[in-house]
PDB file of N, CA and C in Angstrom:
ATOM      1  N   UNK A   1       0.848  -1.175   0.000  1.00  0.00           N
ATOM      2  CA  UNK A   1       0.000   0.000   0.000  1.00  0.00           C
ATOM      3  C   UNK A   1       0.892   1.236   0.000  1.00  0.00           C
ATOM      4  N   UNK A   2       0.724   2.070  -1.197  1.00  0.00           N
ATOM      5  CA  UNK A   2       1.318   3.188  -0.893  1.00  0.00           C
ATOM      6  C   UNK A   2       0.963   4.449  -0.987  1.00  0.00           C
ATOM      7  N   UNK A   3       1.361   5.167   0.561  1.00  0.00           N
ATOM      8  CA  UNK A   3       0.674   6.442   1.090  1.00  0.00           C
ATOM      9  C   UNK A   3       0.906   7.668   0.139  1.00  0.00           C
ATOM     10  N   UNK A   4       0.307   8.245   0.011  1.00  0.00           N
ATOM     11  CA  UNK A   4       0.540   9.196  -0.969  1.00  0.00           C
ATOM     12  C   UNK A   4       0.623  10.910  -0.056  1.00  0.00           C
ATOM     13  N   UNK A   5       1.617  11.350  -0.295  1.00  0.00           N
ATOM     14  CA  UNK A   5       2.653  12.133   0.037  1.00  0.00           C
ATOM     15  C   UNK A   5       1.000  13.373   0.476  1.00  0.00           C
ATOM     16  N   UNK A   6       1.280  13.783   1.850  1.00  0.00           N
ATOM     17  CA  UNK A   6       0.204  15.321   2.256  1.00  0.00           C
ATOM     18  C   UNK A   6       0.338  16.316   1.256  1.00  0.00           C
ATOM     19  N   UNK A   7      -0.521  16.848   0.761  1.00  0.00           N
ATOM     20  CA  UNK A   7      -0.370  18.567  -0.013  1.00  0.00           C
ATOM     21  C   UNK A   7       0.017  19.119   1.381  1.00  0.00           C
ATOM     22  N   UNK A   8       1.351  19.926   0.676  1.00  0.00           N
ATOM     23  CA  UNK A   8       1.156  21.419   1.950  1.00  0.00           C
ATOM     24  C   UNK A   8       0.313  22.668   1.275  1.00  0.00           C
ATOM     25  N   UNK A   9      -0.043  22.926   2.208  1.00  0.00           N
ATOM     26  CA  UNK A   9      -0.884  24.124   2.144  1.00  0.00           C
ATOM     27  C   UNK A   9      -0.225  25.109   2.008  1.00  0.00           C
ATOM     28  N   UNK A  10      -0.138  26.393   0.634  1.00  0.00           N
ATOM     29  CA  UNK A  10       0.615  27.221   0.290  1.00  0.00           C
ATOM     30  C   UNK A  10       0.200  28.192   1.719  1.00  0.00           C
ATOM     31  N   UNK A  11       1.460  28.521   2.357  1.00  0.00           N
ATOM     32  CA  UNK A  11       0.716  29.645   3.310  1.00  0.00           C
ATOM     33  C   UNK A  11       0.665  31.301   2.552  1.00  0.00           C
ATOM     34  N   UNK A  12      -0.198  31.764   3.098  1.00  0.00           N
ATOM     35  CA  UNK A  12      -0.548  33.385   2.647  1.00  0.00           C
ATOM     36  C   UNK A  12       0.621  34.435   3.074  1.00  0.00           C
ATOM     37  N   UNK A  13       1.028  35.338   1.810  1.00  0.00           N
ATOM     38  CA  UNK A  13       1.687  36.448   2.142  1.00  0.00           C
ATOM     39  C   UNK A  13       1.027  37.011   2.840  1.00  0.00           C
ATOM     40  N   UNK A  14       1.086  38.707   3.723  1.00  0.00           N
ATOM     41  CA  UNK A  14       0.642  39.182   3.997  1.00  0.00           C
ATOM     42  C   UNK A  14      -0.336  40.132   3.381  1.00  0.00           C
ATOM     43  N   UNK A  15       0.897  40.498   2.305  1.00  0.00           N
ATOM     44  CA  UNK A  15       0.579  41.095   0.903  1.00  0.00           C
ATOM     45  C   UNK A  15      -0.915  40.928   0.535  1.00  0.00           C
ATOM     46  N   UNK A  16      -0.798  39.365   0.452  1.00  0.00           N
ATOM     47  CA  UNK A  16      -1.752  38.928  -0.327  1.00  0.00           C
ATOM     48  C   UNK A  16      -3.342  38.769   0.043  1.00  0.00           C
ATOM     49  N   UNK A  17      -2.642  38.333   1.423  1.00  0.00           N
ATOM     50  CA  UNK A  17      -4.212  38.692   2.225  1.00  0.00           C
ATOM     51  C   UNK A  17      -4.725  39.747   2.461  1.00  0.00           C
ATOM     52  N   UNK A  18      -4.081  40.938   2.574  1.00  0.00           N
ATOM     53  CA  UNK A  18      -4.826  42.406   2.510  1.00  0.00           C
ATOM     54  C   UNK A  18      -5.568  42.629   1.043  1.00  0.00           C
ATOM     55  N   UNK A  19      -4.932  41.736  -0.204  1.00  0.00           N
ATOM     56  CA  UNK A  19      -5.647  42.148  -1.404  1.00  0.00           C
ATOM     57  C   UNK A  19      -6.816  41.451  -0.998  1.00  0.00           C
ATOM     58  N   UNK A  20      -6.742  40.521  -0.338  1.00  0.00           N
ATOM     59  CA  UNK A  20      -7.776  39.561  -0.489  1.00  0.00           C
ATOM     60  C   UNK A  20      -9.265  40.485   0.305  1.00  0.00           C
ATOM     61  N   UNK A  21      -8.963  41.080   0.968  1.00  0.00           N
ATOM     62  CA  UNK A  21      -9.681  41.450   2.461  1.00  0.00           C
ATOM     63  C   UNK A  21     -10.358  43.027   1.146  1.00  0.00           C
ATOM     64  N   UNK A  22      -9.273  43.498   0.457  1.00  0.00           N
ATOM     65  CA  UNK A  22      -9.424  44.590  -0.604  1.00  0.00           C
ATOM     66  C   UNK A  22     -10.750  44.098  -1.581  1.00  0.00           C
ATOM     67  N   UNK A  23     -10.387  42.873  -2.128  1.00  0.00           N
ATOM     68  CA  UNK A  23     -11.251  42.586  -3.271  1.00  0.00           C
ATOM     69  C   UNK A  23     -12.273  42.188  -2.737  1.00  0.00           C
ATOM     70  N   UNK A  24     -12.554  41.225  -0.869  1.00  0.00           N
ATOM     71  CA  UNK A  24     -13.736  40.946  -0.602  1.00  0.00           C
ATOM     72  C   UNK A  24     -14.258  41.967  -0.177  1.00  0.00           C
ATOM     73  N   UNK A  25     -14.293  43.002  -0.026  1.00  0.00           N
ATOM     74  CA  UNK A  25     -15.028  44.230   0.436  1.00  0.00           C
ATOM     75  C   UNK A  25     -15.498  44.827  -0.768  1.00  0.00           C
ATOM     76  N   UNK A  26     -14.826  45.234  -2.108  1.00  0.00           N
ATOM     77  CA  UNK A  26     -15.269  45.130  -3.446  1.00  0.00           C
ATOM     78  C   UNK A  26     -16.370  44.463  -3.540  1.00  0.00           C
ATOM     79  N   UNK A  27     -16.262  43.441  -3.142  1.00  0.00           N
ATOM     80  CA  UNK A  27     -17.519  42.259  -3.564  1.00  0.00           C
ATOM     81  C   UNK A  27     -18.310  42.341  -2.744  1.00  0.00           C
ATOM     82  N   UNK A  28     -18.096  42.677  -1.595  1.00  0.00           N
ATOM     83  CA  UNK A  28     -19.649  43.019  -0.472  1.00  0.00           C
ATOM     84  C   UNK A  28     -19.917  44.054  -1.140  1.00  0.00           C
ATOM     85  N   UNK A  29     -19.701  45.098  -1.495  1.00  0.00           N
ATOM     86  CA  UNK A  29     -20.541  46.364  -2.174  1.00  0.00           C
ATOM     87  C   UNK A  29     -21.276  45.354  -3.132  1.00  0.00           C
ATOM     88  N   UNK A  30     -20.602  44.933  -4.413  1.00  0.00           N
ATOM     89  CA  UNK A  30     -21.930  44.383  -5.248  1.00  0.00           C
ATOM     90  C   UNK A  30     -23.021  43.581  -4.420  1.00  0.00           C
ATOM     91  N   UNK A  31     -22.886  42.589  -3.664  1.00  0.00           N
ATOM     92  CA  UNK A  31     -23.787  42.074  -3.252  1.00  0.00           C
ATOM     93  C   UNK A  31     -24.514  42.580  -2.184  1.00  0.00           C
ATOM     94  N   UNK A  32     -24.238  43.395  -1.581  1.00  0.00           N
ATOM     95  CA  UNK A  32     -25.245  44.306  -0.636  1.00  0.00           C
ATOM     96  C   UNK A  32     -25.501  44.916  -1.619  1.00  0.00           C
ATOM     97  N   UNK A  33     -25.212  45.893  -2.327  1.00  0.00           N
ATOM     98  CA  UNK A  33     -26.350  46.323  -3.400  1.00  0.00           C
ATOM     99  C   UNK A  33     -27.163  45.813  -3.912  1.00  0.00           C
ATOM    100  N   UNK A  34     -27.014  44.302  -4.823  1.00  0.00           N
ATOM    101  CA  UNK A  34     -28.208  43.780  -5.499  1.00  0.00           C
ATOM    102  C   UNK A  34     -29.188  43.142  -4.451  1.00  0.00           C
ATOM    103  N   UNK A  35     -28.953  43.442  -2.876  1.00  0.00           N
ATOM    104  CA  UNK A  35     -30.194  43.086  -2.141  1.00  0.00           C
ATOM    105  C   UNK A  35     -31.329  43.974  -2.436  1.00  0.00           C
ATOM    106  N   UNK A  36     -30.485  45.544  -2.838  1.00  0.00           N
ATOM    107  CA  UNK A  36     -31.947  46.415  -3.122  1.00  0.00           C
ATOM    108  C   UNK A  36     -31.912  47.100  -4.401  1.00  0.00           C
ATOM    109  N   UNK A  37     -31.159  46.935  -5.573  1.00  0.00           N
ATOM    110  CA  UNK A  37     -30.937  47.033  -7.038  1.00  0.00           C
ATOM    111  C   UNK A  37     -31.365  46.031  -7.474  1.00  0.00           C
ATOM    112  N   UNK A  38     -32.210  45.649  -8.444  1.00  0.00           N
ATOM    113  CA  UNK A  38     -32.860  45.042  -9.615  1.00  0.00           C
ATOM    114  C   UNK A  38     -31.579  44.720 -10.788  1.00  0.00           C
ATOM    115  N   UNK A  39     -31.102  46.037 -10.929  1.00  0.00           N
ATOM    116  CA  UNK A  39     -29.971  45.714 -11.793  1.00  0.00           C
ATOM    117  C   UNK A  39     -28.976  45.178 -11.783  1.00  0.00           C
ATOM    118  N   UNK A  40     -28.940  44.395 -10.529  1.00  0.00           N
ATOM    119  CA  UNK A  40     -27.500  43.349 -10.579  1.00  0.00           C
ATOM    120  C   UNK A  40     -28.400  41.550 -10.483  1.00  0.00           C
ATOM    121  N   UNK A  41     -27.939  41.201 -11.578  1.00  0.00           N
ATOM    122  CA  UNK A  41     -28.480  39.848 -11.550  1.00  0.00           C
ATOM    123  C   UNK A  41     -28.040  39.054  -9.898  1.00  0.00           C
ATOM    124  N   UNK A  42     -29.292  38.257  -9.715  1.00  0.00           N
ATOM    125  CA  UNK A  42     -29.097  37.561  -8.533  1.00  0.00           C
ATOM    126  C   UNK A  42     -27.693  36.578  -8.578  1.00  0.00           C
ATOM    127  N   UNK A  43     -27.658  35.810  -9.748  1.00  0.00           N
ATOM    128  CA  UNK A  43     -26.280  34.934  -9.758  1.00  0.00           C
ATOM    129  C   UNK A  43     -25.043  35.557  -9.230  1.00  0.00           C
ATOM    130  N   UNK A  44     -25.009  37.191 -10.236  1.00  0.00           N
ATOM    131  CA  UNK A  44     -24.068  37.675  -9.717  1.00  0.00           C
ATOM    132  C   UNK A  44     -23.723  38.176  -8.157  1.00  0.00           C
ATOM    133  N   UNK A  45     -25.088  38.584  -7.188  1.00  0.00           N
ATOM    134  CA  UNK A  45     -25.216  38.267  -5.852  1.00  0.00           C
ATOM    135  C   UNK A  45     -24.948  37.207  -5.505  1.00  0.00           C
ATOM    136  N   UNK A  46     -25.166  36.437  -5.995  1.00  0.00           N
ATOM    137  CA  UNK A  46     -24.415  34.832  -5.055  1.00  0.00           C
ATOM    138  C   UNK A  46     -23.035  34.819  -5.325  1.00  0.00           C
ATOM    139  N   UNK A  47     -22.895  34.744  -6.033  1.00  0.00           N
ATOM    140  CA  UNK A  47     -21.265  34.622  -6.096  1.00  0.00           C
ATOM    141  C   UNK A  47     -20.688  35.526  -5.747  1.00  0.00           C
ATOM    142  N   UNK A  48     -20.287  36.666  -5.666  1.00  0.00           N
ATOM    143  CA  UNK A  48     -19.860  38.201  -5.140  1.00  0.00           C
ATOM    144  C   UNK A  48     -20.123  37.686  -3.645  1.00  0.00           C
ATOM    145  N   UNK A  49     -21.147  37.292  -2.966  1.00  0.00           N
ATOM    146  CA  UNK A  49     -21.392  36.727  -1.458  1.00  0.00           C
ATOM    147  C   UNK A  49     -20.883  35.789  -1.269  1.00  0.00           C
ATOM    148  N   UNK A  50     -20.418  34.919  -2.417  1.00  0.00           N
ATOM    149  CA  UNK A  50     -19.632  33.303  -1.722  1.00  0.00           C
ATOM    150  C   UNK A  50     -18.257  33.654  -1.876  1.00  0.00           C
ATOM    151  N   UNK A  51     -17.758  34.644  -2.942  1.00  0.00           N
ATOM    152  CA  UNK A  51     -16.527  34.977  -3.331  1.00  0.00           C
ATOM    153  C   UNK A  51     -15.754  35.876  -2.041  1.00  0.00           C
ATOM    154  N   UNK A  52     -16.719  36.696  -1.572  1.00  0.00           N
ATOM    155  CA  UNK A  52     -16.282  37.717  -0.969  1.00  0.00           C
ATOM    156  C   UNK A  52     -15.727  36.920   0.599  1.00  0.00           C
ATOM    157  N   UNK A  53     -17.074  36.205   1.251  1.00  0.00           N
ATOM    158  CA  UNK A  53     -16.823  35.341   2.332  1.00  0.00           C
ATOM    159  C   UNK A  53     -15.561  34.382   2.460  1.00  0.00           C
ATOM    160  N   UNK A  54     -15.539  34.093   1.240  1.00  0.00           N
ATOM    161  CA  UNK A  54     -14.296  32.770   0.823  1.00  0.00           C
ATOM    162  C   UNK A  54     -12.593  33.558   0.990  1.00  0.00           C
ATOM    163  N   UNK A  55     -12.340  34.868   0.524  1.00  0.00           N
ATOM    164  CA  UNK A  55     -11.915  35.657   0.730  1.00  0.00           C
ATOM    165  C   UNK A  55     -11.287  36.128   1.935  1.00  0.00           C
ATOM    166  N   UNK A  56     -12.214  36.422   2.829  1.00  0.00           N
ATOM    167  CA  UNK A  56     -12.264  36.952   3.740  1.00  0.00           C
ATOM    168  C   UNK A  56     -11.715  35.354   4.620  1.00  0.00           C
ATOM    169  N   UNK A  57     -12.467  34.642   4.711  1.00  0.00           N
ATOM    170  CA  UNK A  57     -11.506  33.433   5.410  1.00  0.00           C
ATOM    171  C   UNK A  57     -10.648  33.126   5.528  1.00  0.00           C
ATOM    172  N   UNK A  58     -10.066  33.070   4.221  1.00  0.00           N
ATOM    173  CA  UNK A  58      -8.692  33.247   3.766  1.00  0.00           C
ATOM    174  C   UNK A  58      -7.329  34.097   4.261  1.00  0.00           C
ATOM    175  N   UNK A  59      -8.282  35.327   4.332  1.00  0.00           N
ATOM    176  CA  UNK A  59      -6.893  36.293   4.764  1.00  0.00           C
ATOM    177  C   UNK A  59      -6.830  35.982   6.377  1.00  0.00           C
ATOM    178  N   UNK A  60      -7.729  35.438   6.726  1.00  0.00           N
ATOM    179  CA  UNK A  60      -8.144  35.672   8.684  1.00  0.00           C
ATOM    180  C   UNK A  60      -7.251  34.545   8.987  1.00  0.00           C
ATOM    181  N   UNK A  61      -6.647  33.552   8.257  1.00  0.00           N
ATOM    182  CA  UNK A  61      -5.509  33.093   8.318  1.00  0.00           C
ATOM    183  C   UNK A  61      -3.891  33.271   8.562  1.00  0.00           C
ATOM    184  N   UNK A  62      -4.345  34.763   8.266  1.00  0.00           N
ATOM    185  CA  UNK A  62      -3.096  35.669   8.204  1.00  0.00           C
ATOM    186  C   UNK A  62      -2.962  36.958   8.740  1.00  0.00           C
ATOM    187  N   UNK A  63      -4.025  37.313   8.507  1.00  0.00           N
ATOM    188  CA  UNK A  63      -4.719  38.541   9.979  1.00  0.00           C
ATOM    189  C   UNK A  63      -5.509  38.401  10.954  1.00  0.00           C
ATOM    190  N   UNK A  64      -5.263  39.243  11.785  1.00  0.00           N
ATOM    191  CA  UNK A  64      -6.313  39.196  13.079  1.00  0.00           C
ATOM    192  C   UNK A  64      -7.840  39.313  12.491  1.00  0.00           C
ATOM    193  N   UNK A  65      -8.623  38.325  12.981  1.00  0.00           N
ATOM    194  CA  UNK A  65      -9.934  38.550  12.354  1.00  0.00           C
ATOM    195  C   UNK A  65     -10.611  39.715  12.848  1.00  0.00           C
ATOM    196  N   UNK A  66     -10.160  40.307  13.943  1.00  0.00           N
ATOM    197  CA  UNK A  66     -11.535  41.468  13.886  1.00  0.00           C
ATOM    198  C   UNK A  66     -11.027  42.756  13.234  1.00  0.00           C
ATOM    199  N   UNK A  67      -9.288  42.574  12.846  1.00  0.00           N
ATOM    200  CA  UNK A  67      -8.791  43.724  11.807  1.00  0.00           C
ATOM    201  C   UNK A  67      -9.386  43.308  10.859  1.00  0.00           C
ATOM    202  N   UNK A  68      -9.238  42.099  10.127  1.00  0.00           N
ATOM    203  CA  UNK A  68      -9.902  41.894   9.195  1.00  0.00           C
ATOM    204  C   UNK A  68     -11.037  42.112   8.417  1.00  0.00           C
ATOM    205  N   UNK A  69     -12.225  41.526   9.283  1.00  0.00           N
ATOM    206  CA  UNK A  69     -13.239  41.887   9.349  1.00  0.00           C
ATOM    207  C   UNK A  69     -13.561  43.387   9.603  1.00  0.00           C
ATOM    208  N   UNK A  70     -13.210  44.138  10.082  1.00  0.00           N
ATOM    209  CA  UNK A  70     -13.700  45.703  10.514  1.00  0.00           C
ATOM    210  C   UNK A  70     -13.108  46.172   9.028  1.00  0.00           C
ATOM    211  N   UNK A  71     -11.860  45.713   8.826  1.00  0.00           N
ATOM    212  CA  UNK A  71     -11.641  46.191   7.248  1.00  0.00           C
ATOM    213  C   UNK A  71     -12.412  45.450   5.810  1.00  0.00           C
ATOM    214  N   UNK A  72     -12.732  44.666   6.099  1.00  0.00           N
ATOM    215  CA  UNK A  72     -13.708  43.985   5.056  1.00  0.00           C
ATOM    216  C   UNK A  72     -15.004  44.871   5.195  1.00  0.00           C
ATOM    217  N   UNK A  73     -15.728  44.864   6.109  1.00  0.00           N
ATOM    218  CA  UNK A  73     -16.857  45.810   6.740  1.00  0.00           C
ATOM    219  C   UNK A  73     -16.956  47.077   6.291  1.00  0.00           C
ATOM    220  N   UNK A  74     -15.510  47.709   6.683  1.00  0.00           N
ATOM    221  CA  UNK A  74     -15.786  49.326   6.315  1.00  0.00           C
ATOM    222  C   UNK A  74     -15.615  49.304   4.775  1.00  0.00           C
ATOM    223  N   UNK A  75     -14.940  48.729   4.294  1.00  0.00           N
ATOM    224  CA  UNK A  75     -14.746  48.938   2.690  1.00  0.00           C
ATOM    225  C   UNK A  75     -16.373  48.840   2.046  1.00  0.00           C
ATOM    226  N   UNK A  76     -16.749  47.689   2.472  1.00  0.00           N
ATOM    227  CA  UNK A  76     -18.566  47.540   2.259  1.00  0.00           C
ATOM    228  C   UNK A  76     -18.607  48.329   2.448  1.00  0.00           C
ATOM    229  N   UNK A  77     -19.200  49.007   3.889  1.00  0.00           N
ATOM    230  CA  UNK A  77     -20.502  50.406   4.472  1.00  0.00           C
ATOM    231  C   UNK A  77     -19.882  51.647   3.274  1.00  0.00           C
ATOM    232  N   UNK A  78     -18.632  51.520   2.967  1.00  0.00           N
ATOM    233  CA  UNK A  78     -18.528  53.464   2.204  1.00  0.00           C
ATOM    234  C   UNK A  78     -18.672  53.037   1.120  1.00  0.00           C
ATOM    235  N   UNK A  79     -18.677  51.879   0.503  1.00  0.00           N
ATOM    236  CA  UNK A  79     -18.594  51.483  -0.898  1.00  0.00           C
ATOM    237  C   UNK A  79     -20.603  51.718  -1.274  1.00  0.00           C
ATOM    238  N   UNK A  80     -21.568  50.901  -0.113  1.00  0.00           N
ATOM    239  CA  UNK A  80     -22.633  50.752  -0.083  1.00  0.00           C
ATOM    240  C   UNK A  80     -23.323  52.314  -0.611  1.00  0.00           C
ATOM    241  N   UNK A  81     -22.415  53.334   1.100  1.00  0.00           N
ATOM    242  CA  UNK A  81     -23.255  54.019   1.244  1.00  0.00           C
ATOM    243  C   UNK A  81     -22.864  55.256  -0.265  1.00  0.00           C
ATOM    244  N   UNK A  82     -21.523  55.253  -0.538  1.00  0.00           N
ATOM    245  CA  UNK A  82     -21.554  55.793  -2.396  1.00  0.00           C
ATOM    246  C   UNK A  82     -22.206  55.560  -2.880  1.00  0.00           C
ATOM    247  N   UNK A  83     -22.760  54.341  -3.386  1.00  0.00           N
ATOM    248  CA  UNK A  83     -23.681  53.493  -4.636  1.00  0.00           C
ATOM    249  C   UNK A  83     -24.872  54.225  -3.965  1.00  0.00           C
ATOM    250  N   UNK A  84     -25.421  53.975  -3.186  1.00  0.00           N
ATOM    251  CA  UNK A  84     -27.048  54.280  -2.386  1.00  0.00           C
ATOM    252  C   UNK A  84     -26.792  55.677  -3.298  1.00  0.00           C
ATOM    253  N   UNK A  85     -25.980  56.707  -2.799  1.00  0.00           N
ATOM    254  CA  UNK A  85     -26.209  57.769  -3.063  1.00  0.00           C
ATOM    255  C   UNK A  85     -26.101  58.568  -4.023  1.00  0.00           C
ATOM    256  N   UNK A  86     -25.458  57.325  -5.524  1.00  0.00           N
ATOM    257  CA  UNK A  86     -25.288  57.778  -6.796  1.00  0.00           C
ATOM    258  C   UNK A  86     -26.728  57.414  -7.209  1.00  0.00           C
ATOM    259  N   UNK A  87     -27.258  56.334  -6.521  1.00  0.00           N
ATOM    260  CA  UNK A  87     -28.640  55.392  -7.655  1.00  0.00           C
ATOM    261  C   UNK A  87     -29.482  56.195  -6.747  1.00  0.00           C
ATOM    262  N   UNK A  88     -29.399  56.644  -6.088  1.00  0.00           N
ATOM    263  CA  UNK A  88     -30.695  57.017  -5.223  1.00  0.00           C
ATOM    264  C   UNK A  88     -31.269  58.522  -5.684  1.00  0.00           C
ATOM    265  N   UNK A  89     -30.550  59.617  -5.056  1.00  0.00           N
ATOM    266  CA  UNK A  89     -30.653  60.885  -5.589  1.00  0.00           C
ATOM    267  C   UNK A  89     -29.433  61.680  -5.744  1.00  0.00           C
ATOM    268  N   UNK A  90     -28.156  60.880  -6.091  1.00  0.00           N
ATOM    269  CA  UNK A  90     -27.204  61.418  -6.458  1.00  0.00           C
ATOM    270  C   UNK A  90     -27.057  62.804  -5.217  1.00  0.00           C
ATOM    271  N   UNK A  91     -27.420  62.972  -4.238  1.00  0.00           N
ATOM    272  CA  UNK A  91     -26.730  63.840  -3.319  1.00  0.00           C
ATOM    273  C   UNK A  91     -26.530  63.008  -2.031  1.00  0.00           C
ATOM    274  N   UNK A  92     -25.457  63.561  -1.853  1.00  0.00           N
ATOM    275  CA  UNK A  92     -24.905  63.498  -0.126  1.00  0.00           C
ATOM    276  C   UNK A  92     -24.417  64.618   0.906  1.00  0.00           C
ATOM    277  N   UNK A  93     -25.018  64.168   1.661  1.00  0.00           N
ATOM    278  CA  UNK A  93     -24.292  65.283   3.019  1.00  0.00           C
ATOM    279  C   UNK A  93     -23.243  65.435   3.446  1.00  0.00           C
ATOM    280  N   UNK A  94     -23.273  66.603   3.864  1.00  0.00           N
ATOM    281  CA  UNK A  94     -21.272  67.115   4.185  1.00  0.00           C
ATOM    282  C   UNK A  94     -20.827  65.945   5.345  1.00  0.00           C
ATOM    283  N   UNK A  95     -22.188  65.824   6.250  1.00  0.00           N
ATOM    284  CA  UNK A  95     -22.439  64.864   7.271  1.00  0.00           C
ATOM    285  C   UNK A  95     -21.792  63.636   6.980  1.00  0.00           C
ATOM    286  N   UNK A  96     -22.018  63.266   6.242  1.00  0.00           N
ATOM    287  CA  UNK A  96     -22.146  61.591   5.504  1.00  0.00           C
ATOM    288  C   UNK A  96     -20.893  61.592   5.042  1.00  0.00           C
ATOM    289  N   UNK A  97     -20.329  62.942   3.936  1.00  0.00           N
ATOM    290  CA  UNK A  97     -18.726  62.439   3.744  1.00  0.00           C
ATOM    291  C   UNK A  97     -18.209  62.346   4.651  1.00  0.00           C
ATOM    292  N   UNK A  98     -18.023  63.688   5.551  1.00  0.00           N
ATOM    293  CA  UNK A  98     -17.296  63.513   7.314  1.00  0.00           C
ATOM    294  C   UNK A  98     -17.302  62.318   8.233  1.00  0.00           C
ATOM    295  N   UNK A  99     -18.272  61.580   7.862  1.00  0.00           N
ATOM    296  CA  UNK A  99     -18.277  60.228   8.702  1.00  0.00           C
ATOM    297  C   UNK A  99     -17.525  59.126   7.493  1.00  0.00           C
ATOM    298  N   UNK A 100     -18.203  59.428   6.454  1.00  0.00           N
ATOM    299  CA  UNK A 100     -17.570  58.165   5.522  1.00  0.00           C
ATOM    300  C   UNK A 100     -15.779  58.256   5.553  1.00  0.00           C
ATOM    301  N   UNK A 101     -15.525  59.900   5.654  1.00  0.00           N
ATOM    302  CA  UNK A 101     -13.648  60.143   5.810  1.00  0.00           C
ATOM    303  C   UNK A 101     -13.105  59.591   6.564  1.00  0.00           C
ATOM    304  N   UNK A 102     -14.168  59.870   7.964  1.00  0.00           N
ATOM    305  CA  UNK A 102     -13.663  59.244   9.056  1.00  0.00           C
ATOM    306  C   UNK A 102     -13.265  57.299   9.437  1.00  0.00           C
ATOM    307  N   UNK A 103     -14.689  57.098   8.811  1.00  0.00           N
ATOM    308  CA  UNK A 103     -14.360  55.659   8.654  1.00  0.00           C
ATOM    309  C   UNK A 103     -13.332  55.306   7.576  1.00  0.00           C
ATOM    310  N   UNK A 104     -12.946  55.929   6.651  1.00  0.00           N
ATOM    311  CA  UNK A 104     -12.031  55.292   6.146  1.00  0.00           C
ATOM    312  C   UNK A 104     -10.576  55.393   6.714  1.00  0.00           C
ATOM    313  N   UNK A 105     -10.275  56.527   7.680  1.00  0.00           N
ATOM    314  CA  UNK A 105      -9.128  56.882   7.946  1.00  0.00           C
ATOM    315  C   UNK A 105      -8.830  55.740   9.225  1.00  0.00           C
ATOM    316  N   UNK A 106     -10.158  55.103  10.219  1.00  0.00           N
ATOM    317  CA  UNK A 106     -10.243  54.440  10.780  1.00  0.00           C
ATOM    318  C   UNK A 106      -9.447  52.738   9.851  1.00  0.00           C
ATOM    319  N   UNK A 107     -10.167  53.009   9.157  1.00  0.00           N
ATOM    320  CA  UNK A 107      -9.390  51.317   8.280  1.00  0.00           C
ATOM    321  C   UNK A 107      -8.155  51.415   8.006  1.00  0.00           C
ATOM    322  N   UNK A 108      -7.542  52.617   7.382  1.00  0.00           N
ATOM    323  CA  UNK A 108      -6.616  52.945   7.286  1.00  0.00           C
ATOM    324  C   UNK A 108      -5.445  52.533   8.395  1.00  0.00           C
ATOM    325  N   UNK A 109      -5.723  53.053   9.712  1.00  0.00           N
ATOM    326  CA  UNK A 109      -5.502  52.554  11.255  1.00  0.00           C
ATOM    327  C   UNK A 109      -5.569  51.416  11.314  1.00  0.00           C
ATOM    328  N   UNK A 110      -6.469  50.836  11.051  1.00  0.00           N
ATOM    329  CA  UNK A 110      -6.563  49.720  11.500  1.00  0.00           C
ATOM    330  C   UNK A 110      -5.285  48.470  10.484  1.00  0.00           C
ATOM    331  N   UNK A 111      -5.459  48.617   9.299  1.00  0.00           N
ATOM    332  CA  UNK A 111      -4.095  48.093   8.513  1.00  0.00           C
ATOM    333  C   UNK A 111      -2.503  48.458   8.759  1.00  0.00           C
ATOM    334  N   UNK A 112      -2.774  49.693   8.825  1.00  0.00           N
ATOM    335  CA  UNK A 112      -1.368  49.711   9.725  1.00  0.00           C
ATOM    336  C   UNK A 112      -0.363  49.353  10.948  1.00  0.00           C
ATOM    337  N   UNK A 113      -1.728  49.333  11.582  1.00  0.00           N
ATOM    338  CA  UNK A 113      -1.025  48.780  13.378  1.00  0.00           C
ATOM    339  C   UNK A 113      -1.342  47.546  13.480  1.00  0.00           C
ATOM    340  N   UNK A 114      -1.645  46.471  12.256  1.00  0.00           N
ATOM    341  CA  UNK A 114      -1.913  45.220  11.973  1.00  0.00           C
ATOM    342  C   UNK A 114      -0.830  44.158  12.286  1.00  0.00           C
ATOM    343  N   UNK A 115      -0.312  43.433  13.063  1.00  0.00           N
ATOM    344  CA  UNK A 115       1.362  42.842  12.974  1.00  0.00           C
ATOM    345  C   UNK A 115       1.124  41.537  12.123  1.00  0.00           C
ATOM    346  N   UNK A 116      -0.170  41.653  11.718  1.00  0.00           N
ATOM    347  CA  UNK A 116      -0.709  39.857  10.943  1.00  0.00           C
ATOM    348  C   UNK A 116      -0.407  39.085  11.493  1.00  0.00           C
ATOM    349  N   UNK A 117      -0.803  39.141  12.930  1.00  0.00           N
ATOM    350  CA  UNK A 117      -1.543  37.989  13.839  1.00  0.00           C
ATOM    351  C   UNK A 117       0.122  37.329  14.447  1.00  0.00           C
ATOM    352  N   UNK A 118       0.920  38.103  14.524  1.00  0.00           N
ATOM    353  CA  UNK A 118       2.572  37.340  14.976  1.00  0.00           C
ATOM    354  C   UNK A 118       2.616  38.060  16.385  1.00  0.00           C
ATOM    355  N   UNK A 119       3.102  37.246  17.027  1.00  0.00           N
ATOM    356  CA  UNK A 119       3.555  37.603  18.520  1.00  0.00           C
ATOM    357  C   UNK A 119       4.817  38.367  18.322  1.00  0.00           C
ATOM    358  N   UNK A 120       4.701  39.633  19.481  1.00  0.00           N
ATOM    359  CA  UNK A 120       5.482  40.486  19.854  1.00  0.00           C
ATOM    360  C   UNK A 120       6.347  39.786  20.856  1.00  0.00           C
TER     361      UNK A 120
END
């Protein structure tokens, strides 16, 4: 009988998992949008939601998940709350950028002081 040799599991750059955490937040905007847009085919909601999740697992391998996640998250909410406010009535509040700046400068923070999950 002969055993056939384990796959190793390619481990994740760091690099690579921040794209990853980049492109699944990309993909939560499409699919939180086509929950209330007509114009994004449902298929493409499923997959953008399985893609994005799959993603996101991925990098939490390599980052702290609640950096992760809070950066997967915020990329959604400003990505969302843009789209809402191009399809909707194309205006926004000074309010709404000032918070959307803020949250992004927050993610921003949050990737930086990231050590990707390695002990000090």
């Amino acid at each position: 009988m002969t055993e056939e040799p384990l796959k190793k599991e390619k481990v994740l750059s760091q690099n690579r998992a921040w794209l990853y955490i980049a492109i699944g937040g990309a993909l939560e905007i499409v699919w939180a949008s086509g929950f209330k847009y007509e114009a994004i085919p449902s298929l493409i909601v499923l997959i953008s939601l399985l893609v994005s999740f799959d993603l996101i697992i991925r990098a939490a391998k390599v980052i702290p998940i609640g950096t992760a996640y809070a950066v997967f998250a915020g990329i959604g909410t400003i990505g969302t709350v843009i789209v809402e406010a191009i399809f909707e009535n194309g205006d926004i509040s000074l309010l709404k950028i000032g918070i959307i700046l803020l949250l992004l400068v927050f993610i921003i923070g949050l990737k930086l002081t990231s050590d990707g999950g390695r002990k000090q």
